[in-house]
Protein backbone atom coordinates (compact mmCIF):
# COMPACT_ATOMS: atom_id res chain seq x y z
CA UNK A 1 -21.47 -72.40 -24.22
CA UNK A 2 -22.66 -74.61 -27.00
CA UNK A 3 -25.98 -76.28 -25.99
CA UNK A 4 -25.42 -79.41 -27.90
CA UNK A 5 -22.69 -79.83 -24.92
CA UNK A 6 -24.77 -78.78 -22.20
CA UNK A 7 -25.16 -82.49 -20.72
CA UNK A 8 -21.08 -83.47 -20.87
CA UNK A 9 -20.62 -79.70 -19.58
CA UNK A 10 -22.86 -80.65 -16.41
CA UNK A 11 -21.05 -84.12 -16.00
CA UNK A 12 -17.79 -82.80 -16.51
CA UNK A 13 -18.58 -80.03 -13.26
CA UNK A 14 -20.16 -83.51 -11.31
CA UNK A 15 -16.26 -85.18 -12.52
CA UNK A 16 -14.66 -82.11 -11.37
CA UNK A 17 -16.08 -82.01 -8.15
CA UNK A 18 -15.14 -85.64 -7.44
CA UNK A 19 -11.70 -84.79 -8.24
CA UNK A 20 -11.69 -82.12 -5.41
CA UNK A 21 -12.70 -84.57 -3.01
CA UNK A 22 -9.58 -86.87 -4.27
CA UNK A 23 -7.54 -83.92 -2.76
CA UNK A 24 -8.21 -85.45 1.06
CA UNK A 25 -8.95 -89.29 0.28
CA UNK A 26 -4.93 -89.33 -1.36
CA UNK A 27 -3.97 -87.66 2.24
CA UNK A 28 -5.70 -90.49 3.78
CA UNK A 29 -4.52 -93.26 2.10
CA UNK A 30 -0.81 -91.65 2.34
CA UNK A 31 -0.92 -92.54 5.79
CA UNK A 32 -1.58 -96.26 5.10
CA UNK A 33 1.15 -97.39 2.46
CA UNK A 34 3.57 -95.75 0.13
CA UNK A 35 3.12 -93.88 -3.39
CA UNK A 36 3.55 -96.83 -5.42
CA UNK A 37 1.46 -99.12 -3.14
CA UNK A 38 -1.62 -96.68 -3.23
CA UNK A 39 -0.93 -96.29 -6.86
CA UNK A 40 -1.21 -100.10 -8.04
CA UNK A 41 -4.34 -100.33 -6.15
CA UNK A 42 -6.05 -97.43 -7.64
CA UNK A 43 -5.28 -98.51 -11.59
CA UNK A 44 -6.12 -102.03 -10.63
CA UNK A 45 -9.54 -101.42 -8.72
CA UNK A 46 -10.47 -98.96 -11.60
CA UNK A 47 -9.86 -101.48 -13.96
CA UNK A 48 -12.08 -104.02 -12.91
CA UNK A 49 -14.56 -101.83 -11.67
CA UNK A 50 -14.49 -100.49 -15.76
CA UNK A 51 -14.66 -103.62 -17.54
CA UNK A 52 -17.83 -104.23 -17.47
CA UNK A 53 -18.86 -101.13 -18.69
CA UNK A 54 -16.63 -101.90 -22.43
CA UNK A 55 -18.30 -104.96 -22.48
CA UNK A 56 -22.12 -103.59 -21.76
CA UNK A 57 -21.65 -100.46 -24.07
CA UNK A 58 -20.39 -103.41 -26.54
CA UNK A 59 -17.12 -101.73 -27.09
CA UNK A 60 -14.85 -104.26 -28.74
CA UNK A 61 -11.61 -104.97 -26.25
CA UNK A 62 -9.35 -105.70 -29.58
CA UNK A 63 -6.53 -102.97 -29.91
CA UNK A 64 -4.07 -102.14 -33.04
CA UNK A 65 -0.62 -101.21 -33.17
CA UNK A 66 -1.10 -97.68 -34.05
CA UNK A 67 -4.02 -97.67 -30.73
CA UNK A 68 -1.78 -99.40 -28.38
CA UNK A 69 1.04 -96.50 -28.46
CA UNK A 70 -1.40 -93.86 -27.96
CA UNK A 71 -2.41 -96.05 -25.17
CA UNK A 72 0.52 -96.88 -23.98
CA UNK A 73 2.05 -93.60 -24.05
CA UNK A 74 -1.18 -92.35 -22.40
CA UNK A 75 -0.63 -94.62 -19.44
CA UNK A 76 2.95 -93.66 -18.90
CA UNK A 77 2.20 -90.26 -18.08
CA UNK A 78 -0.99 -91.44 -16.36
CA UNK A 79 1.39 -93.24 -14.34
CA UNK A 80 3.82 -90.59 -13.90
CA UNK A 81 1.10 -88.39 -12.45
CA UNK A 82 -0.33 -90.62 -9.93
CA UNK A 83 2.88 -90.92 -8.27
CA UNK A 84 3.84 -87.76 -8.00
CA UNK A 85 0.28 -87.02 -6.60
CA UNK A 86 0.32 -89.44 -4.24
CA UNK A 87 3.52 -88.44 -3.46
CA UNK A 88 2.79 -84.66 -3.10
CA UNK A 89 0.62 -85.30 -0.43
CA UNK A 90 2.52 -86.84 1.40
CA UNK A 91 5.22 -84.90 1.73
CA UNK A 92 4.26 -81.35 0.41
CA UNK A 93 1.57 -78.92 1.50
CA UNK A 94 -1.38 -80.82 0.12
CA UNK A 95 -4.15 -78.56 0.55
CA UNK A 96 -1.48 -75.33 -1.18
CA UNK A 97 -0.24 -77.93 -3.62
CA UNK A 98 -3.98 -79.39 -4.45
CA UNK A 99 -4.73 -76.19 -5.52
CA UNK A 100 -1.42 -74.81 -7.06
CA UNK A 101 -1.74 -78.09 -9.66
CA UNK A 102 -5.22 -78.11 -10.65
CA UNK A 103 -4.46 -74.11 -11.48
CA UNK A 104 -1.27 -74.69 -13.14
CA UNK A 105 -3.13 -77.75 -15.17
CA UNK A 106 -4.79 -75.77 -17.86
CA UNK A 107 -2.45 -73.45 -18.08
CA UNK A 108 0.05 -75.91 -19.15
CA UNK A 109 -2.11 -77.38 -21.43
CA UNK A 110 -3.07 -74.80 -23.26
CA UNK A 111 0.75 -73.84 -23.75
CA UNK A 112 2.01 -76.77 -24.63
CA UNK A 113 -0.97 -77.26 -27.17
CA UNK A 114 -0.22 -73.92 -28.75
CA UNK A 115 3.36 -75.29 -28.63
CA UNK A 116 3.36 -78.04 -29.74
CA UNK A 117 -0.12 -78.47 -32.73
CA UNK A 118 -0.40 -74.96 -33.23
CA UNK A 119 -3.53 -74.40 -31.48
CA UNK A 120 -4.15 -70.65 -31.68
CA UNK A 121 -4.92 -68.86 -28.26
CA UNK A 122 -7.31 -65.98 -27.94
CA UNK A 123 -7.84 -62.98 -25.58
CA UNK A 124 -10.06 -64.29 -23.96
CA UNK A 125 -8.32 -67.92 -23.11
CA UNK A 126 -5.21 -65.57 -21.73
CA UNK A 127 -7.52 -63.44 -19.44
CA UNK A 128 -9.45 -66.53 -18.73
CA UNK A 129 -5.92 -68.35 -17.31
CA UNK A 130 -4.85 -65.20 -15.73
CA UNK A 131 -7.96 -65.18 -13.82
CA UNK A 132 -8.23 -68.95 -12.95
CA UNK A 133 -4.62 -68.54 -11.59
CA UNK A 134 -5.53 -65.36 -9.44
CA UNK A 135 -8.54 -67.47 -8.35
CA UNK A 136 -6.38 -70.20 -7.23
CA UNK A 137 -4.52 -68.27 -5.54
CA UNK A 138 -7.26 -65.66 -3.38
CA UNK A 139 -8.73 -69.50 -2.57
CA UNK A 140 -5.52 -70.27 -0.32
CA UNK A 141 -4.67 -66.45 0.84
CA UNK A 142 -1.21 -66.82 -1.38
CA UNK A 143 -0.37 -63.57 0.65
CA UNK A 144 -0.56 -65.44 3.84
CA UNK A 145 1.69 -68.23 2.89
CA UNK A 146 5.75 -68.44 3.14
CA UNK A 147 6.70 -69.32 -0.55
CA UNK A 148 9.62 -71.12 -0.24
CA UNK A 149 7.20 -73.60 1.87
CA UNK A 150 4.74 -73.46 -1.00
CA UNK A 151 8.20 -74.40 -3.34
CA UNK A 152 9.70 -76.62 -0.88
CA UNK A 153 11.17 -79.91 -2.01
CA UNK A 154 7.99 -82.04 -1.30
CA UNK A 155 5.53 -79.63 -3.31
CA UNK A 156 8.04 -80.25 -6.73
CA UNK A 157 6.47 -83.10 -6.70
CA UNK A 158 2.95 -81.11 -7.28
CA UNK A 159 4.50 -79.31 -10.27
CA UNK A 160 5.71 -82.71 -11.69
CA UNK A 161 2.14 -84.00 -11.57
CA UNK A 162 0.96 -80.56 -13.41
CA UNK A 163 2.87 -81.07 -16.17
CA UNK A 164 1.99 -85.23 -16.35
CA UNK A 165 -1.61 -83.83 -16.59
CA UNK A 166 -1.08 -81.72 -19.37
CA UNK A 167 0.73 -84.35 -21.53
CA UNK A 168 -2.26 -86.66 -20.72
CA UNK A 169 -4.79 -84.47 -22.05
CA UNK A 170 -2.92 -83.99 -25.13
CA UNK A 171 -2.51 -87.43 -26.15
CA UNK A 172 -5.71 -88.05 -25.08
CA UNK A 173 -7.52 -84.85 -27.25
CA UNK A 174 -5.57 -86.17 -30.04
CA UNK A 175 -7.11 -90.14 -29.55
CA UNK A 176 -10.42 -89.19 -30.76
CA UNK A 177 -9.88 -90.68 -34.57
CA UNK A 178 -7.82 -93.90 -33.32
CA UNK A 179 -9.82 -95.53 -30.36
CA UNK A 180 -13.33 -94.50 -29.12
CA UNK A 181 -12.93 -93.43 -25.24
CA UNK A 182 -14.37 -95.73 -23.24
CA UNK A 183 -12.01 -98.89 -24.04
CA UNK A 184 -9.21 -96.16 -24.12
CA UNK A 185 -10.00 -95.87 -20.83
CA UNK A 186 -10.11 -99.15 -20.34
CA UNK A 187 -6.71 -100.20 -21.48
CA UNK A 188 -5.59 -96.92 -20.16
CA UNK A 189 -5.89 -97.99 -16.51
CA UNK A 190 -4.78 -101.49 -17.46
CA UNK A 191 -1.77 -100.78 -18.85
CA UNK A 192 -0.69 -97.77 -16.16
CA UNK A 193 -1.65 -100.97 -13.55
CA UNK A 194 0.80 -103.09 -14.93
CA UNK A 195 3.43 -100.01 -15.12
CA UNK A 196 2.62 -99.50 -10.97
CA UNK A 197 3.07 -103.07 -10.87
CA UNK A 198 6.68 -102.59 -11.70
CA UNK A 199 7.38 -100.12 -9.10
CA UNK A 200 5.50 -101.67 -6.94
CA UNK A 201 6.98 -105.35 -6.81
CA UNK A 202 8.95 -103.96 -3.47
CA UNK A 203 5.51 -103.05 -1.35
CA UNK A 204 3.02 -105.22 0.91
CA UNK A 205 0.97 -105.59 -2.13
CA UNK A 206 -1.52 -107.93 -0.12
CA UNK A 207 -1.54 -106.35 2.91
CA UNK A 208 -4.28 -103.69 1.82
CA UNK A 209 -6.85 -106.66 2.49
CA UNK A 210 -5.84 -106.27 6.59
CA UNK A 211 -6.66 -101.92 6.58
CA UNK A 212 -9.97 -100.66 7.89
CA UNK A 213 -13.12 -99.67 6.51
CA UNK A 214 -11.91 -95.83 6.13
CA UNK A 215 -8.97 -97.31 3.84
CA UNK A 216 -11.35 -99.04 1.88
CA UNK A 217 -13.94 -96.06 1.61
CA UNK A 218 -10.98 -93.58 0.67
CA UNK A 219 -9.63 -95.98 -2.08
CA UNK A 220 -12.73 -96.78 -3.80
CA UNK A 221 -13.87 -93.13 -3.86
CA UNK A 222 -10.12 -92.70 -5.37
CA UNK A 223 -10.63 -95.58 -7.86
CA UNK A 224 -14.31 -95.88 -9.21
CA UNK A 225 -15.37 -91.96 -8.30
CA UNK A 226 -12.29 -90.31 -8.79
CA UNK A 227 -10.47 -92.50 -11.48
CA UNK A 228 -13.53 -95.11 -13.72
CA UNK A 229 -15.79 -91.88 -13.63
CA UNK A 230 -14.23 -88.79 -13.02
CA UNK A 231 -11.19 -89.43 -15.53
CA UNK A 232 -13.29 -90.73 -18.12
CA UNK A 233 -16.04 -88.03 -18.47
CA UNK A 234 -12.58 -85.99 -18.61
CA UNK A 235 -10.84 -87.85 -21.54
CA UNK A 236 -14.61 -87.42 -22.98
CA UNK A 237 -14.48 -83.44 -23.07
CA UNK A 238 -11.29 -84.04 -23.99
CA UNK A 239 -12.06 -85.39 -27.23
CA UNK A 240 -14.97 -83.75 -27.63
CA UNK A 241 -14.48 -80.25 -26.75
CA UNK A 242 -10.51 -80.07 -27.31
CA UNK A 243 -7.40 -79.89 -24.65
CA UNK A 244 -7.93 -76.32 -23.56
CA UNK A 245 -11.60 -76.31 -23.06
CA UNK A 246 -11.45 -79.47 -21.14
CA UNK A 247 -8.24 -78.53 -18.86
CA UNK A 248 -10.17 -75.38 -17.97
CA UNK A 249 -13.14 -76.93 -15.93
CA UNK A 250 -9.83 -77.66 -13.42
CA UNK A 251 -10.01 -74.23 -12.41
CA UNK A 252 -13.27 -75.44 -10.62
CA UNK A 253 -11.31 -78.06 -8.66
CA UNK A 254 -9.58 -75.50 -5.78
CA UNK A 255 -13.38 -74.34 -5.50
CA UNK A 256 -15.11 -78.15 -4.46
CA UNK A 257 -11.66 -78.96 -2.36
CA UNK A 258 -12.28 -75.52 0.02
CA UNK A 259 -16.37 -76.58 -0.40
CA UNK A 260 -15.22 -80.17 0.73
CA UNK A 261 -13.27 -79.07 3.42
CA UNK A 262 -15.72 -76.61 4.48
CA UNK A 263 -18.44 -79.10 4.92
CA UNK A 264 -15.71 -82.13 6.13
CA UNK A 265 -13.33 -80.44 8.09
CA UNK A 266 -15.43 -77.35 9.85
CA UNK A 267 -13.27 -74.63 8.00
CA UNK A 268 -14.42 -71.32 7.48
CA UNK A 269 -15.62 -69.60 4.23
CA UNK A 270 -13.77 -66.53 4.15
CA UNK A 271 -14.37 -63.63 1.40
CA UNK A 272 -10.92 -64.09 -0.42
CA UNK A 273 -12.40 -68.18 -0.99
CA UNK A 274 -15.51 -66.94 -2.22
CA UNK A 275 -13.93 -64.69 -4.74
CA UNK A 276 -11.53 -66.77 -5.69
CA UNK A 277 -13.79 -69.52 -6.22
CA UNK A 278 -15.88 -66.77 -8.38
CA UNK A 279 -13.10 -65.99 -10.66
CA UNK A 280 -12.21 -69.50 -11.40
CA UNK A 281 -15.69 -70.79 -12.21
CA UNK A 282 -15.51 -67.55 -14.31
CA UNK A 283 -12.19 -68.46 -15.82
CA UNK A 284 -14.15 -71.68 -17.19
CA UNK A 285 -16.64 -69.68 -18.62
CA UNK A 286 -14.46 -67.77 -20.67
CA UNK A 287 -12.29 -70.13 -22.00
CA UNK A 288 -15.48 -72.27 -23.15
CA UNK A 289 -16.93 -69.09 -24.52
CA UNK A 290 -16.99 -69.66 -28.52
CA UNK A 291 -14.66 -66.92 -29.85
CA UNK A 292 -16.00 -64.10 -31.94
């Protein structure tokens, strides 16, 4: 790995790990409202919570025509994949569809970017996907599992959100030249707010203020930890390192879910986790590897 990177390489692990925590706070909050209720609220906390950080990084708020379509376009899919993630769980396996998303992600990603601007894939990004999908899959014992239930018509909604994420990290490697990140961010959230505003206009909207303390500690995590930091530092490597190198440090996602759960829920670390949490970090490594 390229020193110079070493820093957004750590903070993108820390952003990562967040994200597998998301995993179990969305299965929360899907027993307190709907998709589209838990969605608003998300975009709209992260938001605010990221507003002040454009203003003290003195980050102008002004946006162009040619900025607000990458934006905008951005936050569609944005939008498109918080609903079918909130969605997923649920109705679908979550903890089979957590990890059968965030190991489909890169692999998406980096087809559609070889699709679609050409971006040339090497040996070692194909045996590094290979591996992050056998990971994924030793993490939750694929061989134990019934696949049509892994397939059934909740966990679609998982594959949905996959492909969402892809598109996302495309628009959002090719952003770099156009907007810095952190008001893309910004607007971003904003503007996918508004969007779940739409779909939302049905829902309690107000009656989030009357749920407990465990609602509130769930969302936030899911807004400020998840979404203001965790999705930023990602649209950072993004930019920075390019949509394949970025989308791979997903493969480390399945690995801090099972570690959450682990430590959370009391479940055991069995030798096909620890492997495939092994070849996944290791799929990372080798798609982040500077070619020869």
């Amino acid at each position: 790995m390229d020193s110079s990177n070493t820093k957004l390489y750590i903070a993108t692990l820390i952003a990562m790990a967040v994200w597998g925590l998301s995993w179990t706070n969305a299965k929360i909050l899907g027993y307190y409202g709907d998709a589209q209720l838990m969605m608003f609220w998300r975009f709209t906390i992260a938001t605010l919570s990221f507003a002040p950080i454009v203003y003290y990084t003195k980050n102008s708020f002004s946006l162009n025509i040619k900025s607000f379509r990458f934006i905008a376009l951005n936050a569609i899919f944005m939008t498109s994949y918080n609903y079918f993630y909130f969605k997923g769980t649920q109705v679908g396996l979550a903890g089979a569809g957590g990890v059968l998303v965030t190991t489909l992600n890169p692999i998406n990603t980096a087809i559609l970017a070889a699709i679609l601007y050409k971006i040339r894939l090497y040996k070692k990004d194909i045996y590094g996907m290979i591996l992050g999908l056998i990971g994924g899959g030793l993490i939750i014992e694929i061989w134990r599992m019934d696949l049509s239930l892994l397939f059934q018509s909740g966990n679609i909604h998982f594959l949905m959100a996959s492909l969402s994420w892809a598109t996302v990290t495309l628009i959002t490697s090719r952003s770099k030249d156009i907007l810095p990140f952190i008001p893309y961010s910004f607007w971003s959230f904003c503007i996918a707010s508004l969007m779940s505003l739409f779909f939302a206009m049905d829902q309690p909207l107000l009656s989030v203020f009357h749920f407990d303390w465990i609602f509130w500690l769930n969302m936030m995590l899911l807004a400020i930890g998840s979404m203001a930091f965790g999705t930023t530092v990602y649209f950072l490597a993004s930019v920075r390192l390019g949509p394949q190198k970025a989308s791979a440090f997903i493969f480390t996602v399945p690995v801090t879910a099972m570690l959450f759960a682990i430590i959370l829920l009391d479940e055991k670390l069995t030798y096909s986790i620890t492997i495939g949490s092994l070849l996944a970090l290791f799929a990372v490594y080798l798609i982040n590897k500077r070619p020869k």
